[in-house]
C-alpha atoms as a PDB file:
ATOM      1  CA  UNK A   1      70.145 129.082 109.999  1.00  0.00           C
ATOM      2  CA  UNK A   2      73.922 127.845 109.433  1.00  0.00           C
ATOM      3  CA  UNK A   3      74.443 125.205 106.661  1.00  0.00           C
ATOM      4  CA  UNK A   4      74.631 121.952 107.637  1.00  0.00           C
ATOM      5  CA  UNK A   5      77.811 120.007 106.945  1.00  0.00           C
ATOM      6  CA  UNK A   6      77.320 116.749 104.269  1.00  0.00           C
ATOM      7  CA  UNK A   7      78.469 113.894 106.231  1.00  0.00           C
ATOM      8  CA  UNK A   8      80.436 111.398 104.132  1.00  0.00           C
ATOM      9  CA  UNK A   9      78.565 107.698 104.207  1.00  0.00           C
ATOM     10  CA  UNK A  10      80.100 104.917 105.980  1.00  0.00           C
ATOM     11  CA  UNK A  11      80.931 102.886 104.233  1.00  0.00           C
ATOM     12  CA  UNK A  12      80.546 104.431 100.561  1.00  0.00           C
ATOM     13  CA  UNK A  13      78.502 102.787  98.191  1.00  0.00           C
ATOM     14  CA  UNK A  14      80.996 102.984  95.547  1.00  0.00           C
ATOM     15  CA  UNK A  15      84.162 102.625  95.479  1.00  0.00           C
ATOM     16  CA  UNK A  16      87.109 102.877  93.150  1.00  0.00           C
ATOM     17  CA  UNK A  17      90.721 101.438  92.547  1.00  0.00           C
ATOM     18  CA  UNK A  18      93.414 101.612  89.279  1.00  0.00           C
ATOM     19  CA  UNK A  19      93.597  98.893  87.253  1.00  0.00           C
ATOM     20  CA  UNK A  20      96.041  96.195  88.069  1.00  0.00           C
ATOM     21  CA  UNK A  21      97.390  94.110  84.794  1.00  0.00           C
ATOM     22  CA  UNK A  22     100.680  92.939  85.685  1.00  0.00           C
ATOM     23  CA  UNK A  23     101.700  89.763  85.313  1.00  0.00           C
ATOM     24  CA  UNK A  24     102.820  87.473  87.723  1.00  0.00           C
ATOM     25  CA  UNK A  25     106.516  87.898  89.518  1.00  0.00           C
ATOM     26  CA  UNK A  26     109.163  85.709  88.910  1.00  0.00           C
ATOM     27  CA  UNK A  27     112.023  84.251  90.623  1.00  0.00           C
ATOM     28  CA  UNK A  28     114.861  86.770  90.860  1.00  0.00           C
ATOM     29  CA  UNK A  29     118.010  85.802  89.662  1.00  0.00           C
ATOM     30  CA  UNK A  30     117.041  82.851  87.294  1.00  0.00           C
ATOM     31  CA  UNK A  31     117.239  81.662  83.749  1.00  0.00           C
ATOM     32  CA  UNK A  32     114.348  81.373  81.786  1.00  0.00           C
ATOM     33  CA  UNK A  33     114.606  77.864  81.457  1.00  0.00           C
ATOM     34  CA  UNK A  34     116.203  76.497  84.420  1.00  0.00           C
ATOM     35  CA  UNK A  35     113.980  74.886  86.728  1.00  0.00           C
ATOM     36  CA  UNK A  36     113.114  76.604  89.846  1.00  0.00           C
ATOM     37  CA  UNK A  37     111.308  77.272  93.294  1.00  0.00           C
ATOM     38  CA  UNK A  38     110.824  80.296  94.693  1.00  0.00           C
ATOM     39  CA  UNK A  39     109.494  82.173  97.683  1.00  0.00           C
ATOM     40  CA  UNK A  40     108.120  85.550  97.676  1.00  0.00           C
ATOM     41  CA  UNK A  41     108.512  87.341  99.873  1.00  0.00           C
ATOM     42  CA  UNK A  42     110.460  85.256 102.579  1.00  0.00           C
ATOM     43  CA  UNK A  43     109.554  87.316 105.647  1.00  0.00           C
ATOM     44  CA  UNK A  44     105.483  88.217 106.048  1.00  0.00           C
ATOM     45  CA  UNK A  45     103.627  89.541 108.722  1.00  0.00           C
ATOM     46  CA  UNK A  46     100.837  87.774 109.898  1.00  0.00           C
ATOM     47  CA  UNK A  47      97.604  89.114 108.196  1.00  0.00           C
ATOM     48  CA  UNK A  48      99.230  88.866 104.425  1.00  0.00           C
ATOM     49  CA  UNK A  49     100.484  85.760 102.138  1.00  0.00           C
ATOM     50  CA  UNK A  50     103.429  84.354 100.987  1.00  0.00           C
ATOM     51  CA  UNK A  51     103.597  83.290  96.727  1.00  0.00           C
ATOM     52  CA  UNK A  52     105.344  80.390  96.104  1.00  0.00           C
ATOM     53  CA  UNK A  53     106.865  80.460  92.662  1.00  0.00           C
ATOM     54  CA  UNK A  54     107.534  77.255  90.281  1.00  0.00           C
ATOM     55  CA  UNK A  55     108.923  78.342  86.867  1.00  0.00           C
ATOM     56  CA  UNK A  56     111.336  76.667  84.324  1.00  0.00           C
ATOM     57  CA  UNK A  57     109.842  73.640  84.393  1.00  0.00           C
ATOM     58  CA  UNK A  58     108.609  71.532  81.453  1.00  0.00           C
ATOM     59  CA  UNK A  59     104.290  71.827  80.101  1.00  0.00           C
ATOM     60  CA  UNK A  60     102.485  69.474  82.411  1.00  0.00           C
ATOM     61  CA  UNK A  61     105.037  68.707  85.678  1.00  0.00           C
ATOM     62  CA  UNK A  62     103.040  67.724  88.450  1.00  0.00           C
ATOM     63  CA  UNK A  63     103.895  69.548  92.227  1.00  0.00           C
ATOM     64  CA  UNK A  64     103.428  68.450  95.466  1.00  0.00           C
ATOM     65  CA  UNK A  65     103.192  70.827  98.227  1.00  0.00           C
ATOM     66  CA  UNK A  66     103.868  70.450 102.276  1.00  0.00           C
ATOM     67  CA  UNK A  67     104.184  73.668 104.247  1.00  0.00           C
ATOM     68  CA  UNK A  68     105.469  72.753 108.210  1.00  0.00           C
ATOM     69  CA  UNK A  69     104.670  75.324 110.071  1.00  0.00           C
ATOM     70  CA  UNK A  70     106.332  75.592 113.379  1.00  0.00           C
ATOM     71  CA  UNK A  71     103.488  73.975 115.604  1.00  0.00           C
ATOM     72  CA  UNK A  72     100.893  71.468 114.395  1.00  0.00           C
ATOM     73  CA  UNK A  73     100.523  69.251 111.780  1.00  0.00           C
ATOM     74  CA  UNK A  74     101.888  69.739 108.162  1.00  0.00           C
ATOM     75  CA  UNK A  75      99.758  71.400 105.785  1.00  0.00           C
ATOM     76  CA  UNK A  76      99.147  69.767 102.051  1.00  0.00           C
ATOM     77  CA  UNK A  77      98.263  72.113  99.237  1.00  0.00           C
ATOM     78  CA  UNK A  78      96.137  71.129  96.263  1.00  0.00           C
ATOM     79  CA  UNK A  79      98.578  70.239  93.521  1.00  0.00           C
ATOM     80  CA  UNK A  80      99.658  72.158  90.996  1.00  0.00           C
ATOM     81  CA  UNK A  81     100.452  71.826  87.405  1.00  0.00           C
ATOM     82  CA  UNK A  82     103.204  73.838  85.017  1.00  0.00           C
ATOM     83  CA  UNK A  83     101.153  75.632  82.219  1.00  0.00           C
ATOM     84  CA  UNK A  84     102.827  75.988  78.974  1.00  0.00           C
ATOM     85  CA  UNK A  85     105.280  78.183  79.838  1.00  0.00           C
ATOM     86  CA  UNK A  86     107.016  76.315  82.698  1.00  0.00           C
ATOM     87  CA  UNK A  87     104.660  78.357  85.390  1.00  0.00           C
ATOM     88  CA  UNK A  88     102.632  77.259  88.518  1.00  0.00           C
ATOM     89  CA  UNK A  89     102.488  79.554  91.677  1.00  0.00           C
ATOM     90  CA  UNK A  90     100.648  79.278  95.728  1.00  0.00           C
ATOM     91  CA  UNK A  91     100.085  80.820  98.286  1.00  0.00           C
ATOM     92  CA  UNK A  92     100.159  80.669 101.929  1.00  0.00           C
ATOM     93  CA  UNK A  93      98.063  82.890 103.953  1.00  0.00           C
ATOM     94  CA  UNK A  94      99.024  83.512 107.540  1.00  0.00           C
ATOM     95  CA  UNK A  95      95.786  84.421 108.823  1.00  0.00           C
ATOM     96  CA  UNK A  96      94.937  86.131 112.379  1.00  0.00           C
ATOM     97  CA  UNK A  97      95.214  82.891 114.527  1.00  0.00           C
ATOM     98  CA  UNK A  98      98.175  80.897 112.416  1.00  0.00           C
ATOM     99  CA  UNK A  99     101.243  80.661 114.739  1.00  0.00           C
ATOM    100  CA  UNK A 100     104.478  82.949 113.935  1.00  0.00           C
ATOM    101  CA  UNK A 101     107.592  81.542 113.320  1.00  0.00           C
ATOM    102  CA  UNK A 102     109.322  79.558 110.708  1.00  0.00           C
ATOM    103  CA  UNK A 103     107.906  77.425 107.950  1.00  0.00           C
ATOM    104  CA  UNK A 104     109.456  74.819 105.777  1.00  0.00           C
ATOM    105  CA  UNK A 105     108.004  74.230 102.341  1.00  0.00           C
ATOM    106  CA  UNK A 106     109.015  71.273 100.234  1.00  0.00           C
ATOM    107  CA  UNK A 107     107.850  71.311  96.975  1.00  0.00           C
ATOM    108  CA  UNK A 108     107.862  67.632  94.756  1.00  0.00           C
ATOM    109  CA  UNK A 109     108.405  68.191  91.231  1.00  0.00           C
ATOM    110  CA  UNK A 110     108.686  64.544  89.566  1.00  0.00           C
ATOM    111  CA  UNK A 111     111.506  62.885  91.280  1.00  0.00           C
ATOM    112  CA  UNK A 112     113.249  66.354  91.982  1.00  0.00           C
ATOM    113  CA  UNK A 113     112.487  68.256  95.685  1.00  0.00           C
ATOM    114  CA  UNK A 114     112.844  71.530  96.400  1.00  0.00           C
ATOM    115  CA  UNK A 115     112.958  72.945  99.943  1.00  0.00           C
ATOM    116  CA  UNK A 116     112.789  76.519 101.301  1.00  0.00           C
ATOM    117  CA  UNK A 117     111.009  78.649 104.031  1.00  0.00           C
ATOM    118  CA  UNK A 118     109.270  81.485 104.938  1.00  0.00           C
ATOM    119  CA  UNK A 119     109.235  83.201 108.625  1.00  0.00           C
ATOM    120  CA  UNK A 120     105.853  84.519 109.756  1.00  0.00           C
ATOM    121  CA  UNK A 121     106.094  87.738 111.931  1.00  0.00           C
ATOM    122  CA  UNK A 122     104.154  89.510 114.141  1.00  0.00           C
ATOM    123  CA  UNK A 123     102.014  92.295 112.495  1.00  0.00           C
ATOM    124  CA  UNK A 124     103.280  96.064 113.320  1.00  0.00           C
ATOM    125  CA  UNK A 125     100.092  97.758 111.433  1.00  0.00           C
ATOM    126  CA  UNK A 126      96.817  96.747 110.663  1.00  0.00           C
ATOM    127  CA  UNK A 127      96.550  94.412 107.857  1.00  0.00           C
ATOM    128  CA  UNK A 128      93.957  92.376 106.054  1.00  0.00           C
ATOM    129  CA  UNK A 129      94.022  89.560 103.928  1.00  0.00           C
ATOM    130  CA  UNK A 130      91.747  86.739 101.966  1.00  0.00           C
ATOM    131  CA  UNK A 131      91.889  83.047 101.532  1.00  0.00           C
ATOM    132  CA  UNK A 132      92.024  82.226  98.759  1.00  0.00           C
ATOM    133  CA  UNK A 133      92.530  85.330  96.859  1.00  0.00           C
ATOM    134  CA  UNK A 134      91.318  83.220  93.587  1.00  0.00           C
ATOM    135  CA  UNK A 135      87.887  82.235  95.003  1.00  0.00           C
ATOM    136  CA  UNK A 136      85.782  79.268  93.403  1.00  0.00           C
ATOM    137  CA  UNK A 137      81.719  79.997  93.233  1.00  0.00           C
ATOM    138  CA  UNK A 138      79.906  77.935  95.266  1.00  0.00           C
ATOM    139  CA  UNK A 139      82.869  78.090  97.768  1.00  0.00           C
ATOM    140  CA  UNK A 140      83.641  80.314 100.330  1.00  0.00           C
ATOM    141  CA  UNK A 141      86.514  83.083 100.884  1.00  0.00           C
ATOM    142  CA  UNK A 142      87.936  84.095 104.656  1.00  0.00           C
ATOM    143  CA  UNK A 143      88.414  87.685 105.364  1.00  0.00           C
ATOM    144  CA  UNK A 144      91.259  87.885 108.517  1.00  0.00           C
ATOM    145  CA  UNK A 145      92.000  91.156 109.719  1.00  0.00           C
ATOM    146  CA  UNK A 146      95.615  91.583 112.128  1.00  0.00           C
ATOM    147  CA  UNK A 147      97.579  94.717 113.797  1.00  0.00           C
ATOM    148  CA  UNK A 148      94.628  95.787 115.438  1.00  0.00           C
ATOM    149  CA  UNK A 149      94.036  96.581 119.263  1.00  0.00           C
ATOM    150  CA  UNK A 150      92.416  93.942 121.003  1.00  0.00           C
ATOM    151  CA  UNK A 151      88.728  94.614 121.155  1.00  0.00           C
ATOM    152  CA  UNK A 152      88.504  96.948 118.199  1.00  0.00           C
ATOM    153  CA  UNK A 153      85.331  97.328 116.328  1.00  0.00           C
ATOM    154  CA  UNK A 154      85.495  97.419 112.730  1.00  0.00           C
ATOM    155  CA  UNK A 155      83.416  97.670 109.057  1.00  0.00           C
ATOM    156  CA  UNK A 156      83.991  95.752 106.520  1.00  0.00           C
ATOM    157  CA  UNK A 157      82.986  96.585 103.323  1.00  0.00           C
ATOM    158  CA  UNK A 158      82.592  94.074 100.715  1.00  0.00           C
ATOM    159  CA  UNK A 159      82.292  94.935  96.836  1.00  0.00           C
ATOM    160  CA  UNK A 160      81.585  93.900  93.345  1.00  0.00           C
ATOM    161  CA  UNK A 161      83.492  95.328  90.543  1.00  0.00           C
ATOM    162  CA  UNK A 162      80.939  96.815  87.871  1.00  0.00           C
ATOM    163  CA  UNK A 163      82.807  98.302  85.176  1.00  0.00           C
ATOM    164  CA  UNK A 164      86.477  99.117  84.805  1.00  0.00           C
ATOM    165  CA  UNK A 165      87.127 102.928  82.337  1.00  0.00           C
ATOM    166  CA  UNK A 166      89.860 104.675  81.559  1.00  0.00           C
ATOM    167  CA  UNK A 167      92.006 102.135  83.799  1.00  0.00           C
ATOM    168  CA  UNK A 168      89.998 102.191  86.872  1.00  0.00           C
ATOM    169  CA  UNK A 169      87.942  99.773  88.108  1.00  0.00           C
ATOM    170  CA  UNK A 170      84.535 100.838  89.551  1.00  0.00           C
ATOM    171  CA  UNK A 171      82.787  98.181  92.479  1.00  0.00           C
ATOM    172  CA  UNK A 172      79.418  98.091  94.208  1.00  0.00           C
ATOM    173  CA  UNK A 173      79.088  97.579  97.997  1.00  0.00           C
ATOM    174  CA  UNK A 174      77.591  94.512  98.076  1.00  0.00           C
ATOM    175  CA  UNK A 175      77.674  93.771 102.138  1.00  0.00           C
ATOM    176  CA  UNK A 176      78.495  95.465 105.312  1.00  0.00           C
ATOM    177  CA  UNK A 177      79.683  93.434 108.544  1.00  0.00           C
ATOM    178  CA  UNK A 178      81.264  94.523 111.643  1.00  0.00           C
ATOM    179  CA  UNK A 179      83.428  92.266 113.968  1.00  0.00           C
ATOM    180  CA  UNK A 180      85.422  92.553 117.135  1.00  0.00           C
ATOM    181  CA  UNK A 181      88.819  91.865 117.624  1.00  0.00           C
ATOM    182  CA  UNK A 182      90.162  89.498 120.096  1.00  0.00           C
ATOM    183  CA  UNK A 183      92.985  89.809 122.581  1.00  0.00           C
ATOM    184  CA  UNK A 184      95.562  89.496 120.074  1.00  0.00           C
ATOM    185  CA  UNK A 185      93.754  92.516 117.913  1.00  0.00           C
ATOM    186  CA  UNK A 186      92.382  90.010 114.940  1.00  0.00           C
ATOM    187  CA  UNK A 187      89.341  88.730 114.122  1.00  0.00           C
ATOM    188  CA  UNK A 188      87.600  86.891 110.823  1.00  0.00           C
ATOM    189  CA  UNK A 189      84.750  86.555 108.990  1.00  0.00           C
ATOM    190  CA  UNK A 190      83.746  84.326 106.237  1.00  0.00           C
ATOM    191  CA  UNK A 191      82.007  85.291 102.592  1.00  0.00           C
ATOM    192  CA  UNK A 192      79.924  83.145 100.224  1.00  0.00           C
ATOM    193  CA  UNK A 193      81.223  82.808  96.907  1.00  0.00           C
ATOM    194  CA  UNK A 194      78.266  82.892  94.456  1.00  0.00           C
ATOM    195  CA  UNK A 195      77.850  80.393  91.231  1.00  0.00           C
ATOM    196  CA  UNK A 196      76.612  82.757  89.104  1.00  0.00           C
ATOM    197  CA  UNK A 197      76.978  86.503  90.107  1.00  0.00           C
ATOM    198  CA  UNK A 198      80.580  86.169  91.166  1.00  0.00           C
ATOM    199  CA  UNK A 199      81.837  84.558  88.280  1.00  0.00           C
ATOM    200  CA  UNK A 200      84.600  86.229  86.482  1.00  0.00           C
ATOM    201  CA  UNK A 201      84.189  89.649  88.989  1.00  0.00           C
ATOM    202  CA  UNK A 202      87.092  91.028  91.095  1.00  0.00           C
ATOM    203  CA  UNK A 203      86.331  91.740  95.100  1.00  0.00           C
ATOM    204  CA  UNK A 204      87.581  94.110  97.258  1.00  0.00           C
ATOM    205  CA  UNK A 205      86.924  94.375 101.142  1.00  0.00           C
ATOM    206  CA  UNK A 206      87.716  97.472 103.096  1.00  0.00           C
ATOM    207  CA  UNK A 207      88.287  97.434 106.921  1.00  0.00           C
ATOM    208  CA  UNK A 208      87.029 100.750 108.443  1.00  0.00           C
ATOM    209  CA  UNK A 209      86.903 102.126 111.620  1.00  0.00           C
ATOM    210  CA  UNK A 210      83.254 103.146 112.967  1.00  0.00           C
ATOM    211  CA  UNK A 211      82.575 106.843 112.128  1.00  0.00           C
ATOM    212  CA  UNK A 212      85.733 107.466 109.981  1.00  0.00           C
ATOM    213  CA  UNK A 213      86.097 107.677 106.456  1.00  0.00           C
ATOM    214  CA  UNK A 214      89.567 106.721 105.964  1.00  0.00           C
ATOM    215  CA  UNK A 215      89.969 102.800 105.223  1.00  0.00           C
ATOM    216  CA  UNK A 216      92.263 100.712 107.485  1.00  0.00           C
ATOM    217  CA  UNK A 217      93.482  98.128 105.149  1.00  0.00           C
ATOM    218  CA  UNK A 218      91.985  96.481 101.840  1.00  0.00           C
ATOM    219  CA  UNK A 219      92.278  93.353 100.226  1.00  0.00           C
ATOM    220  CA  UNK A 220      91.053  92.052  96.567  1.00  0.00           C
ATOM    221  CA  UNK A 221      90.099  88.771  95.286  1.00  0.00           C
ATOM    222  CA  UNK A 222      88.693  87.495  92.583  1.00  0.00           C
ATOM    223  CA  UNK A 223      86.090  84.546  91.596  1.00  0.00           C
ATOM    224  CA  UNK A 224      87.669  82.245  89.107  1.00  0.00           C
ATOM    225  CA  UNK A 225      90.529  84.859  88.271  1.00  0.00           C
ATOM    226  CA  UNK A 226      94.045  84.407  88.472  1.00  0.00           C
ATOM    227  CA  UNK A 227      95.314  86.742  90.185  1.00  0.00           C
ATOM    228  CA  UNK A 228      99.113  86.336  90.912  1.00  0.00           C
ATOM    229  CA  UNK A 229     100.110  89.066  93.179  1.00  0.00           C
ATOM    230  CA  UNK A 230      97.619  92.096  91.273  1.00  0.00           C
ATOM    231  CA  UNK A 231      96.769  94.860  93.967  1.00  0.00           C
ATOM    232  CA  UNK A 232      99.226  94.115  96.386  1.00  0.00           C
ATOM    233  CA  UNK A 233      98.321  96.007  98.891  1.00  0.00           C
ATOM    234  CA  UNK A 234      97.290  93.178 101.434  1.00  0.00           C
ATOM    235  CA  UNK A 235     101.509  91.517 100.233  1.00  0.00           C
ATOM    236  CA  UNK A 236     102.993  94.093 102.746  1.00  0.00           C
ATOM    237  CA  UNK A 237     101.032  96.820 102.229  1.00  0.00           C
ATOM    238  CA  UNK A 238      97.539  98.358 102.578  1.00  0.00           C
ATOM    239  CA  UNK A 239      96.976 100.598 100.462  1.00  0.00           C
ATOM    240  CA  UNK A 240      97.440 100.837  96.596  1.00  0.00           C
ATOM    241  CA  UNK A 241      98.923 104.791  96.086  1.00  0.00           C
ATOM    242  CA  UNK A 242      96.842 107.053  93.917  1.00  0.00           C
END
């Protein structure tokens, strides 16, 4: 009798990624104390976020946030405060259904505003991203997946980091969920945030297509962790190179 072939498991129940410790991006082209509001990057596809960037400021200053988008009423973001270096940051997440376009942002910093914009295009490869990428437990997150064909059927694979050695951080699979796209090729699903198991762990999903082992796109979040823009594959990119 010939050998039979090991078929790879679909999802695996392990998976793996390098260690991301970087710190958080800052505006280019400033002084280190000059107050400032920044927009990285200024052009997204739909299916990643944008990281608004407040820096220079003094311990304590108080932001308001109103993104416009280009339909639809304005959007209000929790406020922020400057730590003691001068830093806050947000995001915006252009999920699968959020219109493309232009977006204005004004940001209130005491009696000082600050305006800019981002542009939201349409996705030219599959992407995935999650709101908010610094989850609270008890909450929830929202996985939204873009680039896709319409009608698509796709895994995703949700994990639980476990242990991180020698720089790489090990995750369990934790759930499994498939969804469908719709006529625009994205579709959405929502997680639970746990009070107690989540706490302090990092989360990555990976989108797979049925009966390959390749993934499609990946995104990482983490419960109560701030995360800046650590494993930026779902800021522009997919994929984190090995």
């Amino acid at each position: 009798a010939q050998p039979t072939a090991a078929v790879a498991e679909v999802p695996p129940p392990i998976y793996s990624l390098s260690e991301d410790t970087s710190e958080p991006p800052t505006c280019p082209g400033a002084e280190r104390d000059q107050p400032v509001v920044c927009i990285l990057p200024p052009t997204l596809p739909q299916g990643t976020f944008t990281y608004i960037v407040m820096q220079g400021f003094k311990s304590g200053t108080r932001f308001a946030i109103t993104i416009s988008p280009p339909r639809g009423a304005d959007i209000e973001l929790a406020p922020r405060t400057a730590n003691k270096r001068g830093f806050a940051d947000a995001y915006f997440y252009a999920l699968n259904n959020d219109p493309l376009g232009e977006y204005t942002v004004r940001v209130k910093a005491g009696k000082e505003t600050y305006n800019g914009s981002f542009t939201v295009v349409a996705p030219s490869n599959p992407h995935l991203v999650i709101q908010p990428r610094r989850a609270k437990p008890g909450a929830g997150v929202i996985a939204s997946v873009t680039g896709f064909q319409p009608g698509e059927e796709l895994i995703l694979a949700r994990y639980r980091s476990t242990i991180t050695v020698n720089g790489r951080v090990n995750f369990q699979l934790v759930s499994k969920d498939t969804v469908t796209t719709d006529n625009k090729g994205g579709a959405r699903i929502e997680y639970a945030v746990s009070r107690k198991k989540a706490r302090g762990k990092l989360f990555v999903v990976v989108v797979y297509r049925p009966g390959e082992t390749t993934p499609v796109a990946q995104a990482v979040y983490g419960a109560a962790i701030d995360m800046g823009v650590r494993y930026p594959f779902d800021w522009g990119q997919n994929y984190q190179e090995e």
